[in-house]
Protein backbone atom coordinates (compact mmCIF):
# COMPACT_ATOMS: atom_id res chain seq x y z
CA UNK A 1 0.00 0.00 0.00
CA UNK A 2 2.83 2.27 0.78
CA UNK A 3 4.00 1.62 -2.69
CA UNK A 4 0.84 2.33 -4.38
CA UNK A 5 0.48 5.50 -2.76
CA UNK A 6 3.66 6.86 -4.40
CA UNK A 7 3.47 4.94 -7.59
CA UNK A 8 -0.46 5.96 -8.31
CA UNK A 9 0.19 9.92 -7.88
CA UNK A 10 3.29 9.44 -10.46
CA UNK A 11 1.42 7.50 -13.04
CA UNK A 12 -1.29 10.17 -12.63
CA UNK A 13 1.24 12.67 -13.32
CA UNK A 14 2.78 11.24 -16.35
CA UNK A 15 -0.71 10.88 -17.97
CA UNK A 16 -1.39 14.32 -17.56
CA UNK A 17 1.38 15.38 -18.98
CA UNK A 18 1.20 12.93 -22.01
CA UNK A 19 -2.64 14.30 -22.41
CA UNK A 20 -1.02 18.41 -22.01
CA UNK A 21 1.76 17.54 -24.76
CA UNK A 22 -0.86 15.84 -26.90
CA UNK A 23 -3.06 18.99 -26.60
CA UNK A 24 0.10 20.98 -27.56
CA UNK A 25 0.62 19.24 -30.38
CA UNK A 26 -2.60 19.78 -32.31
CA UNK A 27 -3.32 22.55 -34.08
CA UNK A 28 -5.93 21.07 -36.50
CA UNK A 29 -9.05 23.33 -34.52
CA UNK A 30 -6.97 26.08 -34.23
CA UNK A 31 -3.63 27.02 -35.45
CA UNK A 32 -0.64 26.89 -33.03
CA UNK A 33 0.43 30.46 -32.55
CA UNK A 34 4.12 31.22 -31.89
CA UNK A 35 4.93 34.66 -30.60
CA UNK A 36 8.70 33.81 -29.34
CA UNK A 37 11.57 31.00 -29.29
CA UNK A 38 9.99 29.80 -25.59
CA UNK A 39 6.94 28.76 -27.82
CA UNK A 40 8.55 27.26 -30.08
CA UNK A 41 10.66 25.63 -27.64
CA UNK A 42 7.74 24.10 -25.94
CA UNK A 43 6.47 22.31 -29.10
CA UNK A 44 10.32 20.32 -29.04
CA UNK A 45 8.50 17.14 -27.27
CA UNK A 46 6.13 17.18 -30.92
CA UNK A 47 7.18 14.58 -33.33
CA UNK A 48 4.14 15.49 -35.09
CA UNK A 49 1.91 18.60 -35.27
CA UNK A 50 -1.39 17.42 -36.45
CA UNK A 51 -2.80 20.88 -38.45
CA UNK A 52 -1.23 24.33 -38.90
CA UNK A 53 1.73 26.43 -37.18
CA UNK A 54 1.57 30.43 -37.75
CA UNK A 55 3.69 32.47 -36.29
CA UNK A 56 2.88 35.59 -35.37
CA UNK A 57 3.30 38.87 -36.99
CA UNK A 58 4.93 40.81 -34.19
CA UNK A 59 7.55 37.62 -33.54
CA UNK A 60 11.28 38.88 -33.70
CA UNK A 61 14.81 37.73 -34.33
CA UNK A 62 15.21 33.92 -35.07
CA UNK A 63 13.08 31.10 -34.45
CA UNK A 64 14.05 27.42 -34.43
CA UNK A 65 11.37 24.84 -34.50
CA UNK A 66 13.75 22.15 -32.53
CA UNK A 67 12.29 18.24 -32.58
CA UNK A 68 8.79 18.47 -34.92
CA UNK A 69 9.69 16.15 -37.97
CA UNK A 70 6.03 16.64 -39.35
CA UNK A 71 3.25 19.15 -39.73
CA UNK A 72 0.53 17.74 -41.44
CA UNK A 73 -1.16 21.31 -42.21
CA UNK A 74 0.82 24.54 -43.29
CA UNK A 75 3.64 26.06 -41.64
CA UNK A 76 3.01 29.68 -41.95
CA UNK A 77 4.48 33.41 -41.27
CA UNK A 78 2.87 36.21 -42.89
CA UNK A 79 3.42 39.49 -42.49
CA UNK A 80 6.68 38.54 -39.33
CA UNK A 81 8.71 41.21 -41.08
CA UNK A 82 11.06 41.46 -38.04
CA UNK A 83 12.21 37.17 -38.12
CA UNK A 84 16.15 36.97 -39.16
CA UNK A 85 16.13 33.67 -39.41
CA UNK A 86 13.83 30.95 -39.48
CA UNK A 87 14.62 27.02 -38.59
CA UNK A 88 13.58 23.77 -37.90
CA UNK A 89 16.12 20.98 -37.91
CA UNK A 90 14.75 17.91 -37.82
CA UNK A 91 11.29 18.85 -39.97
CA UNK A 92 11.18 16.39 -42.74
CA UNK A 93 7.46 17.26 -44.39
CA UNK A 94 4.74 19.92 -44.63
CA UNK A 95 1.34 18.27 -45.85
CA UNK A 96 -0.14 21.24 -46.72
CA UNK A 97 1.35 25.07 -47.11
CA UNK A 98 5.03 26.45 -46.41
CA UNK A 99 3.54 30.25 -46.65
CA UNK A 100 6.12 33.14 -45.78
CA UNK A 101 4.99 36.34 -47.24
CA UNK A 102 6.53 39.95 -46.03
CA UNK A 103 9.27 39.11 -43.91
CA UNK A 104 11.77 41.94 -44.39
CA UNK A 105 14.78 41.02 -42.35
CA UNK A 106 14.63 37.43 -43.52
CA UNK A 107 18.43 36.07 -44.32
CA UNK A 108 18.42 32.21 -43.74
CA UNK A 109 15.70 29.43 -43.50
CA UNK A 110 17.66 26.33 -42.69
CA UNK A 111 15.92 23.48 -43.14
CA UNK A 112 18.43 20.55 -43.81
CA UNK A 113 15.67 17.76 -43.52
CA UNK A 114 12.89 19.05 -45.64
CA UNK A 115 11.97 17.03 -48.70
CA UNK A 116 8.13 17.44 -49.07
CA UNK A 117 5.69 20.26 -49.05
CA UNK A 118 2.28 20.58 -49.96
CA UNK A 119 2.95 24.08 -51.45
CA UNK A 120 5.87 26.71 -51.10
CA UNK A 121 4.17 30.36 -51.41
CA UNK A 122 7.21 32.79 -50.65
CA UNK A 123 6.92 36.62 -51.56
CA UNK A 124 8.37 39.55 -50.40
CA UNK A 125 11.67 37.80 -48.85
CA UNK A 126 13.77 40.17 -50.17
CA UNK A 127 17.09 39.67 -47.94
CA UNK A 128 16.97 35.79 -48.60
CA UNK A 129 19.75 35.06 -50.52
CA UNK A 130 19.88 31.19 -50.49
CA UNK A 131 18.21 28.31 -49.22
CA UNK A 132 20.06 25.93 -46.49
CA UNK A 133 17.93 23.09 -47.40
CA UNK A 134 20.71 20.06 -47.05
CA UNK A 135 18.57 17.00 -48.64
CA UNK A 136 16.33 19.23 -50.86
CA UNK A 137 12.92 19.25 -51.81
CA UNK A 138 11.71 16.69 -54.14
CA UNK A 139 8.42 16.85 -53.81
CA UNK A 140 5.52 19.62 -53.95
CA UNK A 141 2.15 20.48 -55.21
CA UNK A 142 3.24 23.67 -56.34
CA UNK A 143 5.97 26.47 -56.03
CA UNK A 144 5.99 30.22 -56.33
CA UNK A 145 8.50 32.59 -54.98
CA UNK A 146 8.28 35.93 -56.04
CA UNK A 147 10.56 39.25 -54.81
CA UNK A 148 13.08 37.52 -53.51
CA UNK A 149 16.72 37.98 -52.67
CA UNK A 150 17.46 34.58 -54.00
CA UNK A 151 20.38 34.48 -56.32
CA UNK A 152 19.66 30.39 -57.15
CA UNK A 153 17.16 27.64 -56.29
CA UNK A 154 19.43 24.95 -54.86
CA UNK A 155 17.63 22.87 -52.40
CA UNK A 156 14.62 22.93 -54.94
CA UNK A 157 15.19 19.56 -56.31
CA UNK A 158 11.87 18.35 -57.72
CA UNK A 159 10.90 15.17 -59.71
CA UNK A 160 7.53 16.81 -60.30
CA UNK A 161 5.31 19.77 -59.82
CA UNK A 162 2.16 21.52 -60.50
CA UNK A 163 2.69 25.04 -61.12
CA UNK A 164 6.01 26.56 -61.01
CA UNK A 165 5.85 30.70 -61.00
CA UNK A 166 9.24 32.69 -60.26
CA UNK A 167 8.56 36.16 -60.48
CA UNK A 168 9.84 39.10 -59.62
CA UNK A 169 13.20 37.76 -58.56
CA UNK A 170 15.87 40.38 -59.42
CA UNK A 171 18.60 38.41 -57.94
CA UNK A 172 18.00 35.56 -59.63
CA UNK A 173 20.89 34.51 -62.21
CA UNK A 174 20.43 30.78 -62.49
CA UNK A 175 17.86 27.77 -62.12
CA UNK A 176 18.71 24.69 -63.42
CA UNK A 177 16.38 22.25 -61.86
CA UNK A 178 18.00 18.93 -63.17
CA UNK A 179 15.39 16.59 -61.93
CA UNK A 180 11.92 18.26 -62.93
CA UNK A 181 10.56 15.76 -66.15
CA UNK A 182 7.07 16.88 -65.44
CA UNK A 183 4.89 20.42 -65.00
CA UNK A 184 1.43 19.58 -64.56
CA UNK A 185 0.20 23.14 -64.58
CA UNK A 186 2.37 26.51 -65.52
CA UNK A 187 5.59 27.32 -65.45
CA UNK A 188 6.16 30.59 -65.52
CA UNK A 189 9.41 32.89 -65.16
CA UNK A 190 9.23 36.94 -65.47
CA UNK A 191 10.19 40.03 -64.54
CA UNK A 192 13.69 38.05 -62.66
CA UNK A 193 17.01 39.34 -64.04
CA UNK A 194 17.55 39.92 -66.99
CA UNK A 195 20.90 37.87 -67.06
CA UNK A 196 18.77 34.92 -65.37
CA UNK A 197 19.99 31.93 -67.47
CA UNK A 198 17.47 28.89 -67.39
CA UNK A 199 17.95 24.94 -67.77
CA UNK A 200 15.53 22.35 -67.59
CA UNK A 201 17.40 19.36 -69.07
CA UNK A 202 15.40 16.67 -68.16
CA UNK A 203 11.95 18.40 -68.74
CA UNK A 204 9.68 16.00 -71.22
CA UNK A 205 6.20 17.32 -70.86
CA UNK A 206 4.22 20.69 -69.71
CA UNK A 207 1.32 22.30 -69.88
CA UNK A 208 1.70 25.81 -70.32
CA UNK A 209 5.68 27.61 -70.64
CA UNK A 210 6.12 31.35 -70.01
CA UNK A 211 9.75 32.82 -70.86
CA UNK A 212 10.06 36.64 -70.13
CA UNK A 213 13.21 38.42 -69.44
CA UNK A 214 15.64 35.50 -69.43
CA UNK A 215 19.10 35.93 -71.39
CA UNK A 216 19.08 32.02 -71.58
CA UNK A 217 16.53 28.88 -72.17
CA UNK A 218 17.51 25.05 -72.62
CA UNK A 219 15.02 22.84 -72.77
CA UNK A 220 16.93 19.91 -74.53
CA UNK A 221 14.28 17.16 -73.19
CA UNK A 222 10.88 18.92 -73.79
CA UNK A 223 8.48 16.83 -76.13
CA UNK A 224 4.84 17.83 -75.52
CA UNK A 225 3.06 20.66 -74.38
CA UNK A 226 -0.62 20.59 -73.81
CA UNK A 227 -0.69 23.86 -73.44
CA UNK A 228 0.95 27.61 -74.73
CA UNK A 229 4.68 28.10 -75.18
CA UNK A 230 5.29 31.59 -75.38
CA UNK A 231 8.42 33.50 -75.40
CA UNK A 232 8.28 37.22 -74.52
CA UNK A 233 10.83 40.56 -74.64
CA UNK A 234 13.91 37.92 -74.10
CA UNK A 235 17.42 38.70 -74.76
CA UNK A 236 19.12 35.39 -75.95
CA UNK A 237 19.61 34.76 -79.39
CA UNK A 238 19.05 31.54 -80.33
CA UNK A 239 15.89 29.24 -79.02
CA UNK A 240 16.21 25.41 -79.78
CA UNK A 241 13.77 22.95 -78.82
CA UNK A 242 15.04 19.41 -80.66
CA UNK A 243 12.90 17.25 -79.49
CA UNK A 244 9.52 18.99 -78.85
CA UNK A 245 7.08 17.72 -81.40
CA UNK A 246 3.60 19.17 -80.10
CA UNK A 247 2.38 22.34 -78.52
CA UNK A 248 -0.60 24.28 -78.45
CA UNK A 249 -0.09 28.18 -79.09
CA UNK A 250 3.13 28.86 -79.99
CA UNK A 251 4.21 32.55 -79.44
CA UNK A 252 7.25 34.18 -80.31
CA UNK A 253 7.22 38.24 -79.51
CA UNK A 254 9.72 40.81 -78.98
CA UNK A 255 12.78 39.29 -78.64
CA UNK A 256 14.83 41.35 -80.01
CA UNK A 257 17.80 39.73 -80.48
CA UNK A 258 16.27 36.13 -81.24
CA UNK A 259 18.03 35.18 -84.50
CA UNK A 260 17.63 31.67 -84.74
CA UNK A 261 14.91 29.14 -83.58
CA UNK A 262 15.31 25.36 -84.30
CA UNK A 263 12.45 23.27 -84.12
CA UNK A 264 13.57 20.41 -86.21
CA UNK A 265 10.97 18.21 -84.88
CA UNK A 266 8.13 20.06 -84.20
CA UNK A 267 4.91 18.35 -86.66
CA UNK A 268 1.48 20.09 -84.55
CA UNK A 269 0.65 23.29 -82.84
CA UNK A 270 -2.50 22.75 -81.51
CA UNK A 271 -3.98 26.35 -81.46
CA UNK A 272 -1.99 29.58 -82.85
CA UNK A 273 1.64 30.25 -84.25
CA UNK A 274 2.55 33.61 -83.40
CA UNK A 275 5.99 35.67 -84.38
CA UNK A 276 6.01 38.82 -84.19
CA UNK A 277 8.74 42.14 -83.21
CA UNK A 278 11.58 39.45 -83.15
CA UNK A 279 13.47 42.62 -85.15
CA UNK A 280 17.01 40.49 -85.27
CA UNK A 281 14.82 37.01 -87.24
CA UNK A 282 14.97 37.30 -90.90
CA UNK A 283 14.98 33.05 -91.33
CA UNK A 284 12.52 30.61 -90.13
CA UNK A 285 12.41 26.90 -90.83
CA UNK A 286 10.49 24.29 -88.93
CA UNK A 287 10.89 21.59 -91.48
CA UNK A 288 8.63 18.62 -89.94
CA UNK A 289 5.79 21.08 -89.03
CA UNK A 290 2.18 19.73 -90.98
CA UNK A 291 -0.72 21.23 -89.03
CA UNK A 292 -1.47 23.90 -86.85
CA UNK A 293 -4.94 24.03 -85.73
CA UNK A 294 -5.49 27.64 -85.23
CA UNK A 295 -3.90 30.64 -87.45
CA UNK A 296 -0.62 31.44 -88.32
CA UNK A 297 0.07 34.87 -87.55
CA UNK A 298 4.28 36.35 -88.13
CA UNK A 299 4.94 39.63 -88.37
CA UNK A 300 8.69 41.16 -88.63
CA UNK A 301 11.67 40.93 -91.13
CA UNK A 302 11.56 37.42 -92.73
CA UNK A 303 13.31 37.39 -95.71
CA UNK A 304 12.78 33.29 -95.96
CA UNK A 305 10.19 31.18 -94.26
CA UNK A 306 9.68 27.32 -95.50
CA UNK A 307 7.27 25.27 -93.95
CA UNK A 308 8.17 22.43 -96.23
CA UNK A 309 5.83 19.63 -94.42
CA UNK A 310 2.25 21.88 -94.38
CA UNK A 311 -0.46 20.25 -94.61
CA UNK A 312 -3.39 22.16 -93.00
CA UNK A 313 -3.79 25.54 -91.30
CA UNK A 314 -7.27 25.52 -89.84
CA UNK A 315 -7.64 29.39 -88.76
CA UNK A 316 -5.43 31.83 -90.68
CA UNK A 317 -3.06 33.14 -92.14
CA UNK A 318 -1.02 36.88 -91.83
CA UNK A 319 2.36 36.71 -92.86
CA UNK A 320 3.87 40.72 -93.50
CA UNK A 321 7.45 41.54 -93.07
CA UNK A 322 9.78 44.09 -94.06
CA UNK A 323 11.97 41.38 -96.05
CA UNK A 324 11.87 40.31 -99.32
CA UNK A 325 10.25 37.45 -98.68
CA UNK A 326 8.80 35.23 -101.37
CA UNK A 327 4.57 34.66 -101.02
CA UNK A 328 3.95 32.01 -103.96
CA UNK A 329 4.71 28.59 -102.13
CA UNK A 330 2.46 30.12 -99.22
CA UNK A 331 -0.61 31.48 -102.09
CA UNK A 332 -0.29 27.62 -103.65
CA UNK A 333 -1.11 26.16 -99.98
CA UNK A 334 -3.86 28.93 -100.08
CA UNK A 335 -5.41 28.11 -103.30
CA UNK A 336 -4.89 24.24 -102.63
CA UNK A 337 -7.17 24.74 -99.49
CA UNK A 338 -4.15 23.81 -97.31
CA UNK A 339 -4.83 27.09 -95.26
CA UNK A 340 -8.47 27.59 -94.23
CA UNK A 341 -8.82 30.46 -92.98
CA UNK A 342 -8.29 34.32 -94.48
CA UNK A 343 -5.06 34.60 -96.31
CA UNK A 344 -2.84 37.63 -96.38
CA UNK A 345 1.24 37.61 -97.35
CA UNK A 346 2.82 41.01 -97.67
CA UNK A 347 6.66 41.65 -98.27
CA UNK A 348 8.27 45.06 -98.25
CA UNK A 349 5.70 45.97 -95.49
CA UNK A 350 7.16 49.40 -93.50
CA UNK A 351 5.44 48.92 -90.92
CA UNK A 352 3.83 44.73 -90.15
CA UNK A 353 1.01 44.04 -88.26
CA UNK A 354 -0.35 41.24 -86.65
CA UNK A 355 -4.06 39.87 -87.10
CA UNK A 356 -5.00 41.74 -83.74
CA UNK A 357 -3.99 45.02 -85.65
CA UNK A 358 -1.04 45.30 -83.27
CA UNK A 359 1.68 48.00 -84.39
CA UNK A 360 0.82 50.85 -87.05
CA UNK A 361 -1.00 49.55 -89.66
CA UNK A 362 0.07 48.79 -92.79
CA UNK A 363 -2.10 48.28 -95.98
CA UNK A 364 0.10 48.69 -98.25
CA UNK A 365 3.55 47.61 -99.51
CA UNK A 366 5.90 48.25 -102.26
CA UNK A 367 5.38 44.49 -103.24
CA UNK A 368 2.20 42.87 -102.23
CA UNK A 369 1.49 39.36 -103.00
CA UNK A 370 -1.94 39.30 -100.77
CA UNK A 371 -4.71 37.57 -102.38
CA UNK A 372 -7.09 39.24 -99.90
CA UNK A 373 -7.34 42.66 -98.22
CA UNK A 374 -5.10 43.75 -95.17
CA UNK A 375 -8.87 44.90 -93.56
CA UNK A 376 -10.74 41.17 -93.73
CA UNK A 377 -7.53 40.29 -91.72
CA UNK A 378 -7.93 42.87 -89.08
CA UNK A 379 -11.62 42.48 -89.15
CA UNK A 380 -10.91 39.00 -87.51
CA UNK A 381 -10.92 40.24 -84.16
CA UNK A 382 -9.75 42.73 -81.68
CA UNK A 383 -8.54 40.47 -78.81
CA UNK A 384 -5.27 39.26 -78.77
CA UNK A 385 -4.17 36.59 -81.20
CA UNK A 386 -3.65 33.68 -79.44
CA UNK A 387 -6.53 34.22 -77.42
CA UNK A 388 -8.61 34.77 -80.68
CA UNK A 389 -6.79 31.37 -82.39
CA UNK A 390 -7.44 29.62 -79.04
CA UNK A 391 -11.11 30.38 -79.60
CA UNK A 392 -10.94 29.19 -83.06
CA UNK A 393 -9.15 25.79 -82.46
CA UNK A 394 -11.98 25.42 -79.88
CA UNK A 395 -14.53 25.52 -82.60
CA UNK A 396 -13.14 23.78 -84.76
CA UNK A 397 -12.46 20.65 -82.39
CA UNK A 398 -16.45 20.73 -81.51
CA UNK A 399 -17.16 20.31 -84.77
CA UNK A 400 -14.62 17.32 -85.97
C-alpha cells in the first residue's frame, strides 16, 4: 500500500502530462500560434503537429522549431517582417502550405531535412539570398516565390510539380532544376534578371511555358506541351527545342535579339503560331511542321520562311514583313485549301502588323502578294491573337 500510494500519484502525473503535450501538439481546430523561441521551444516534445503552425506577426529575431519532424497542415508566417532567421532541424514534411509572405529582415531558412511540401508560397523575402535546405525538396504540389533575394534555387530539387511561378526575382541569375521531367500546370518565369539563365534538361512534358526576361533557355528534353509556349521581350539569341514535337499556341514576340529558332521536330501546334517584333529574325524553318490548328500569324523581317511539311492551317493566315520574302509557295497552300482560314502575305511591309492590328498599320507595300485585303484580316478580331486562335481551335475541335 505504501507503494501504491507513491506509484499511483506518479502514473497520474505522467498521464497528464502525455494528455497536455498531446493537446500541444494539435493545431488542426486552431492554429498553433508562436509569438517567441519559448513557444517554439515548448512544441520540441512534438514529433508530429497534427494541423497548422503560424507564427505571429509581431515575432522577432530567429526562431528554431527544434524536434517536430512533421506538420501535417501549413507552416506559416505572414506578415513577421522582423524574423532573421527561421529554422527547424529535424522537420522532414509539410502536408499542406510552407507560406512566408513579407518578412523583411529574412536572411536564412535552414531546413536541412525538408523534402516534401504541400505548397511553397514565398513573396516579399527580399534579404533571402539562399536556401540551407541540405537533402532538398523533391516533392511539392506547387511552387511560387516571387521578390526575392534569392540568387539560385538549390535545395529545390523536384521530380515533379504543378505550377512553377518565379517572379519578380531580381537576384536571380540561375535555375537549373536537373530533376523536374514533369509540369502539370504553368511554369512561368518573369520580370527576374535579366541575365537569369534557365535549364531544364530533363523536362519532357508541360502544360503551359512562359519565358520573359531570361538571357538564356535550354530545354533539350521537352516533347509535348498541352498547353501555350510563349516567349516574350527575351534577350538570348538563339531558341532550340530538338525534341519537342507538339504544342498548343506557340508565341514568339519581342525578342529582339532572337536570330535563330530550331524546331527540327516540331509536326502540330494545336492552337496559334505567333511571331512577331523578333526585329534580329529574318529566317525561319520548322521543317517537320504539318498542321497547326489555329492561325498562323508572323509579323517582322523574314526574308525566308519554308514550312516544307504543311499540310493544314485551320484558322489563318497573316504573314507581312519588311523582307523580301517570297509569297507564292504560301498562295499555292492557299489556293490548294491547305490554309483555311483568311489569307494575307505582304513583303516590303514598312510597318507589319499582326491579325489583332497590333503595331501601325500597314495596308500597303511596295510588293504585295496578298490575295485578300489587309482589312478582312484585321476584321478577324480585336482580342489578342492567341486568345482569338485559341477560340478558333476550340470551334473547330467541336465540330470534328
Amino acid at each position: 500500500m505504501a507503494i501504491m500510494k507513491y506509484i499511483v500519484p506518479a502514473l497520474l502525473a505522467s498521464s497528464l502530462a502525455f494528455a497536455a503535450n498531446s493537446d500541444n501538439c494539435d493545431g488542426s481546430s486552431k492554429p498553433i500560434t508562436i509569438q517567441n523561441q519559448g513557444d517554439a521551444d515548448a512544441l520540441s516534445n512534438c514529433e508530429t503537429i497534427q494541423g497548422d503552425i503560424e507564427i505571429d506577426k509581431n515575432t522577432s529575431g530567429s526562431i528554431t522549431l527544434n524536434g517536430i519532424q512533421q506538420i501535417t497542415g501549413s507552416l506559416t508566417a505572414d506578415g513577421a517582417a522582423n524574423i532573421s532567421s527561421l529554422a527547424a532541424p529535424q522537420l522532414a514534411s509539410i502536408g499542406k502550405t510552407f507560406k512566408l509572405n513579407g518578412i523583411i529582415l529574412l536572411t536564412t531558412l535552414n531546413f536541412d531535412e525538408l523534402t516534401e511540401v504541400g505548397q511553397i508560397d514565398w513573396a516579399a523575402l527580399p534579404n533571402l539570398q539562399a536556401l540551407s535546405f541540405a537533402k532538398g525538396v523533391t516533392k511539392a504540389g506547387s511552387v511560387s516565390i516571387t521578390n526575392t533575394g534569392l540568387t539560385s534555387l538549390k535545395g529545390i530539387e523536384l521530380d515533379t510539380v504543378g505550377d512553377f511561378d518565379l517572379t519578380a526575382n531580381t537576384a536571380l541569375s540561375e535555375v537549373n532544376v536537373n530533376n523536374i521531367k514533369n509540369c502539370t500546370g504553368l511554369l512561368n518565369f518573369a520580370a527576374n534578371s535579366n541575365k537569369l539563365d534557365v535549364s531544364f534538361p530533363n523536362l519532357v512534358s508541360a502544360v503551359n511555358i512562359t519565358f520573359r526576361n531570361t538571357s538564356s533557355v535550354s530545354v533539350p528534353s521537352l516533347q509535348n506541351l498541352t498547353g501555350q509556349l510563349g516567349l516574350f521581350g527575351n534577350s538570348f539569341s538563339d531558341f532550340a527545342a530538338p525534341n519537342l514535337t507538339k504544342t498548343g499556341d506557340l508565341v514568339f514576340d519581342n525578342n529582339e535579339k532572337l536570330s535563330n529558332v530550331s524546331l527540327p521536330k516540331l509536326t502540330t501546334v494545336n492552337g496559334g503560331f505567333q511571331m512577331s517584333s523578333n526585329k534580329d529574325l529574318t529566317s525561319l524553318t520548322v521543317p517537320e511542321l504539318k498542321t497547326i490548328v489555329g492561325a498562323l500569324d508572323f509579323s517582322g523581317s523574314f526574308e525566308n520562311v519554308s514550312l516544307p511539311a504543311l499540310e493544314q492551317v485551320k484558322g489563318g493566315f497573316n504573314l507581312q514583313t519588311t523582307g523580301t520574302l517570297d509569297c507564292s509557295p504560301f498562295e499555292k497552300l492557299h489556293s490548294d485549301h491547305v490554309i483555311q482560314g483568311v489569307y494575307h502575305c505582304d513583303a516590303h511591309v514598312a510597318k507589319p502588323t499582326t491579325m489583332n492590328g497590333s503595331g501601325s498599320s500597314s495596308s500597303s507595300g511596295s510588293a504585295s502578294s496578298s490575295t485578300s485585303s489587309g482589312a478582312a484580316v484585321s476584321n478577324m478580331g480585336k482580342a489578342p491573337a492567341m486568345g482569338l486562335t485559341a477560340i478558333v481551335c476550340g470551334l473547330l475541335q467541336l465540330l470534328m
